[in-house]
Protein backbone atom coordinates (compact mmCIF):
# COMPACT_ATOMS: atom_id res chain seq x y z
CA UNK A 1 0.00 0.00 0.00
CA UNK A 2 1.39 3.26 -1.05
CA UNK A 3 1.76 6.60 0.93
CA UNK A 4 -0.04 9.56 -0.78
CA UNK A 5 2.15 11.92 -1.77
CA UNK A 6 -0.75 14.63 -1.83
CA UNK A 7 -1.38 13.64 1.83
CA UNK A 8 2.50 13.03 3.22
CA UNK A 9 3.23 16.33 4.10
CA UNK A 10 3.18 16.93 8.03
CA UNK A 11 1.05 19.95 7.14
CA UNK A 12 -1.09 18.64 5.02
CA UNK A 13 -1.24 15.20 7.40
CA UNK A 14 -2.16 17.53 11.12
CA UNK A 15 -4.82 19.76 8.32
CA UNK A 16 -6.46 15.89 7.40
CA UNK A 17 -6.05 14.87 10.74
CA UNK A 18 -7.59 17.81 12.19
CA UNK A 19 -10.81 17.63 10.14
CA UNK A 20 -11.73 14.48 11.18
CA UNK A 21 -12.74 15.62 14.72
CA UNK A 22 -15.07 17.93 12.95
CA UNK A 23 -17.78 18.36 10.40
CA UNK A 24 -16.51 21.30 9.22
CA UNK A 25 -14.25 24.08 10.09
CA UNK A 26 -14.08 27.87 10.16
CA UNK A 27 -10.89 28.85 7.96
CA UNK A 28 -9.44 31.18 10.66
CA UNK A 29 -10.23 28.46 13.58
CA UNK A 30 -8.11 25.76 11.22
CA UNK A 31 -5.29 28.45 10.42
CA UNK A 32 -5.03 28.85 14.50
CA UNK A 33 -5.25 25.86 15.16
CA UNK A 34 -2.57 24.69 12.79
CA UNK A 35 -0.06 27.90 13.80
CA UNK A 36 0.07 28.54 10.53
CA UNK A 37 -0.75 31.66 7.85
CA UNK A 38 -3.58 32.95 5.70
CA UNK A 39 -1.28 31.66 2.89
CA UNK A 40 0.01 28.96 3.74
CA UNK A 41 -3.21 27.28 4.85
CA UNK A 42 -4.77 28.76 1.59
CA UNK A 43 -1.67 26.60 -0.66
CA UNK A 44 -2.22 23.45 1.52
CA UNK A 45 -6.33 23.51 0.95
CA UNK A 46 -5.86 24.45 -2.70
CA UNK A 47 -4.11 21.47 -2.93
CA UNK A 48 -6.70 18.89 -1.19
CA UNK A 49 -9.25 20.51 -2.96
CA UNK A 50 -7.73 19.69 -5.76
CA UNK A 51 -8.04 16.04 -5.64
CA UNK A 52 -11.17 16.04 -3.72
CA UNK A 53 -9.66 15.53 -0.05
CA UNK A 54 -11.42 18.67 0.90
CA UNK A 55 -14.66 21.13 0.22
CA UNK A 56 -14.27 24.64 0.77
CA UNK A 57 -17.07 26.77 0.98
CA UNK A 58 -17.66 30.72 1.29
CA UNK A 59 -20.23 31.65 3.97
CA UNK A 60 -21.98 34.20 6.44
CA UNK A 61 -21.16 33.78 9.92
CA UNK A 62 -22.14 36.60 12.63
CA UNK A 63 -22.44 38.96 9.65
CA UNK A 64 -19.23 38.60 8.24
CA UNK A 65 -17.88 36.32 5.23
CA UNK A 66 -16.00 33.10 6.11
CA UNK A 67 -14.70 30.49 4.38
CA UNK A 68 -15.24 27.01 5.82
CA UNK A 69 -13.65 23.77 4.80
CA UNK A 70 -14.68 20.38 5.44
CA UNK A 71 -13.39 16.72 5.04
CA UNK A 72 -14.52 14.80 1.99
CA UNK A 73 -15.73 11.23 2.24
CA UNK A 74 -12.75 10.83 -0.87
CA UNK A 75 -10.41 12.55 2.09
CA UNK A 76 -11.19 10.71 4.45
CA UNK A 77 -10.79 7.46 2.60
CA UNK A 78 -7.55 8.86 1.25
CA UNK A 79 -6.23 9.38 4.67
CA UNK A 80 -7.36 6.13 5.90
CA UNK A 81 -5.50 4.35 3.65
CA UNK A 82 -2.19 7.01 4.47
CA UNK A 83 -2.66 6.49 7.86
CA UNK A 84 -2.39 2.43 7.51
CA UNK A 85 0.23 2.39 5.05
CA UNK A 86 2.10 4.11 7.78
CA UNK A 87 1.23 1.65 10.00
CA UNK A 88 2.37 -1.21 7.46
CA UNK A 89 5.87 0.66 7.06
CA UNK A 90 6.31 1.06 11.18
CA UNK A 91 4.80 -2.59 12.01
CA UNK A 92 8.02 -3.87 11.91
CA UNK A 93 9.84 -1.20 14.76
CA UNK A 94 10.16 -2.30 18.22
């Protein structure tokens, strides 16, 4: 089983990881979360969204725009299958 190299990133892997816990996120909640920027965050998500990992919507939330971004079920699949190719590739560490 192969590790995605969309996913392998340690950003991009905490961002997946993250979402799970949630059903979807505010953008500025996930940037804080993450400790990292507006732009950085923005690359990352770009990215996932651009193989379906992730939907990003824009939105009204207490009367200001927002951008929140969710976990797809293709994402979470994805990550899934990252997460236990890792564990194939470490099984054999004591």
């Amino acid at each position: 089983m192969p590790l995605d190299p969309t996913i392998h990133s340690p950003a991009r892997l905490t961002l997946m990881t993250a979402l799970t816990a949630v059903s979807e996120v505010e953008f500025a909640t996930l940037r804080d979360s993450l400790g990292v920027s507006d732009s950085v965050l923005s690359k990352h998500l770009s990215a996932l969204a651009a193989v379906h990992y992730v939907k990003v919507r824009k939105g009204s939330h207490l009367g200001r725009r927002t951008t929140w971004v969710a976990l797809t079920t293709t994402g979470r699949a994805a990550l899934s299958a990252h997460v236990a190719a890792l564990r194939e590739i470490i099984a054999g560490i004591e």
